[in-house]
Structures are given as C-alpha cells and as structure tokens.
Protein backbone atom coordinates (compact mmCIF):
# COMPACT_ATOMS: atom_id res chain seq x y z
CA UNK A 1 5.01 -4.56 12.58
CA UNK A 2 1.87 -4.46 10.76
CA UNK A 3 0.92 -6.26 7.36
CA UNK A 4 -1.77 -5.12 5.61
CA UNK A 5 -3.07 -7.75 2.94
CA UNK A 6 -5.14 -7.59 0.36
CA UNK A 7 -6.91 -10.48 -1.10
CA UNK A 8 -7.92 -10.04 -4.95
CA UNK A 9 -9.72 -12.30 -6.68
CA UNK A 10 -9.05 -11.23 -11.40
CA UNK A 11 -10.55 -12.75 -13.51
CA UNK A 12 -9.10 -15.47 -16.32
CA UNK A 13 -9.17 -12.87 -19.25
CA UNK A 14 -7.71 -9.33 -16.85
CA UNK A 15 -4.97 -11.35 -14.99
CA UNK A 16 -2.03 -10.26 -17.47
CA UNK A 17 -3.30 -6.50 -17.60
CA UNK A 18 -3.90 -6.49 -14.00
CA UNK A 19 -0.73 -8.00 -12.80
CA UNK A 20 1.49 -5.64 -14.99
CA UNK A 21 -0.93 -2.59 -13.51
CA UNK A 22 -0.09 -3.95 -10.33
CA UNK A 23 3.80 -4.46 -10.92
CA UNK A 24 4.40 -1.63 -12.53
CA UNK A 25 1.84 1.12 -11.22
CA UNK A 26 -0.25 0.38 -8.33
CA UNK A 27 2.31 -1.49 -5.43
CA UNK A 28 4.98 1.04 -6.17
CA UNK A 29 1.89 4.07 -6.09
CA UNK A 30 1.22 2.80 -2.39
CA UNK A 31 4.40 2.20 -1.46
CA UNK A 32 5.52 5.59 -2.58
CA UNK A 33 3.45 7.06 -0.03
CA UNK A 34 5.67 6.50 2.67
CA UNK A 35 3.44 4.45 5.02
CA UNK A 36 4.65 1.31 4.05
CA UNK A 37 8.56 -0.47 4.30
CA UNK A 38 7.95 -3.52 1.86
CA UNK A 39 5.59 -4.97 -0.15
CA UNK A 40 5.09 -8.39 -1.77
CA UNK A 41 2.86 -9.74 -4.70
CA UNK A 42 1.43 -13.31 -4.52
CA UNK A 43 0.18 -15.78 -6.31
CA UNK A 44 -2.34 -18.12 -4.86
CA UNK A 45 -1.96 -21.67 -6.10
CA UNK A 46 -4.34 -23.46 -3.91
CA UNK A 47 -6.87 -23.65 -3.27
CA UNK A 48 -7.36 -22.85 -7.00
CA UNK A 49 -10.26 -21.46 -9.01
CA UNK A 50 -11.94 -22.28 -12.64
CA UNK A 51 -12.83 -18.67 -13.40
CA UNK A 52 -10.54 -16.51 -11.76
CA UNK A 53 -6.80 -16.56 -10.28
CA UNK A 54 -6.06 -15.32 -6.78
CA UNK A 55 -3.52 -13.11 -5.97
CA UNK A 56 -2.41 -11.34 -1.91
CA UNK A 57 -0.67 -8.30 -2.09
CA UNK A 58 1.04 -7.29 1.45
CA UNK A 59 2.37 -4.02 2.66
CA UNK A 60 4.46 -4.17 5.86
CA UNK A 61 3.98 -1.12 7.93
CA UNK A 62 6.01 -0.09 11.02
CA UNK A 63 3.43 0.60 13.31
CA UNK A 64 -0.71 0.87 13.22
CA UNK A 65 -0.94 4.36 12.82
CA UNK A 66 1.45 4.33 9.35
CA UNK A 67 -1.32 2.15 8.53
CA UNK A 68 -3.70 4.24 9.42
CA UNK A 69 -2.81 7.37 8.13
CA UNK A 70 -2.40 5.36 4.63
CA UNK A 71 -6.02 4.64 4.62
CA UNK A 72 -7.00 7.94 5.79
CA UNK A 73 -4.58 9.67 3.33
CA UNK A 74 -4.23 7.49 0.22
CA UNK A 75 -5.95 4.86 0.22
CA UNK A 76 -9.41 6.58 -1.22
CA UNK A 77 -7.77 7.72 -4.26
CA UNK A 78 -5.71 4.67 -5.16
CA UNK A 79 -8.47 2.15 -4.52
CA UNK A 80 -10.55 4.54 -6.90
CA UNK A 81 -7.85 4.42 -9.28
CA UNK A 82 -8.03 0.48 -9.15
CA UNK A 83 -11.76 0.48 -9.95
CA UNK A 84 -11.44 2.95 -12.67
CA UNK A 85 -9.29 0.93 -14.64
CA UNK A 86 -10.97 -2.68 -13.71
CA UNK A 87 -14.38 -1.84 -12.68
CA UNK A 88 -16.28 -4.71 -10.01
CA UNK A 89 -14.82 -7.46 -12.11
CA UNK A 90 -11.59 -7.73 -9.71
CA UNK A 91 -12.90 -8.02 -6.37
CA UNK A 92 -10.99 -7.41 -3.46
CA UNK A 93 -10.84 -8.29 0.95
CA UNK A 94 -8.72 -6.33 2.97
CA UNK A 95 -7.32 -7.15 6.60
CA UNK A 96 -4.63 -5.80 9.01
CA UNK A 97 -2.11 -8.27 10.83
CA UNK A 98 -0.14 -7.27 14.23
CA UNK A 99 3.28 -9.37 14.24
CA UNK A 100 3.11 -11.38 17.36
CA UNK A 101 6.65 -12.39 17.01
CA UNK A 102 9.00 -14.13 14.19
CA UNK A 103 11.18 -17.29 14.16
C-alpha cells in the first residue's frame, strides 16, 4: 500500500470555504480518478497554530505506480484547480508512504 499525504496549512478566515471545497469537490475529484482506494480528511489539533488550522488529507493507493500515474495524469490539473480558487494563501507539503506492515 501506498499513502499519499498532503499537509495543508488554511488560514483562520478560508478554513470553512476550504474544508467544504475539500469535502465536497476536491477529495472526491481525486479519488474519482481511479488511482486511489480511500481517502481521509484530518484535522490537526496539535501542535496547534494562532493564524492558521492544519489539516492532512491521505489517499491510499494500491501500489506506487497508481500513485504515480495520478501525479503524472491528474494531479497538474487538480492542484491548479486548488490554487485557482485559494491562491498561495493555503499552502501545502506533499509526501508518499510505503506500508511496512499493519497491526
């Protein structure tokens, strides 16, 4: 398995209209693609921040090259989307997880 997370960092005043985008829009966009089996939306609660809220969104993809045919595919266009609509005020991190095993 491989999750792909994605770290965002929204500010106070774009965290309801960014969190609907997001919920209804955006996580079912990528999922829709068929690269990915799952995906989850997360708050961050600590460590917490005075000017923004963090959220980690996480695909689970079967195998590295779903993954990578998502960000050779999709990914331009939906992370072009993103800025579009929110501009450099949400800032993002991405980074890809291999499942060493599960308890």
């Amino acid at each position: 398995m491989i999750r792909y997370n994605v770290s965002v960092s929204v500010p106070q005043d774009l965290v309801g209209e960014w969190e609907s985008w997001m919920r209804e829009k955006h996580i079912a966009d990528v999922v829709a693609t068929g690269k990915f089996i799952s995906a989850q939306l997360w708050r961050v609660l600590e460590p917490e921040s005075a000017d923004s809220v963090q959220f980690s969104v996480e695909y689970t993809a079967e195998n590295l090259a779903e993954y990578e045919e998502y960000r050779a595919k999709y990914a331009p266009a939906l992370q072009a989307d993103h800025t579009t609509i929110f501009g450099t005020r949400v800032t993002a991190s991405r980074r890809v997880l291999s499942e060493i095993q599960q308890w």
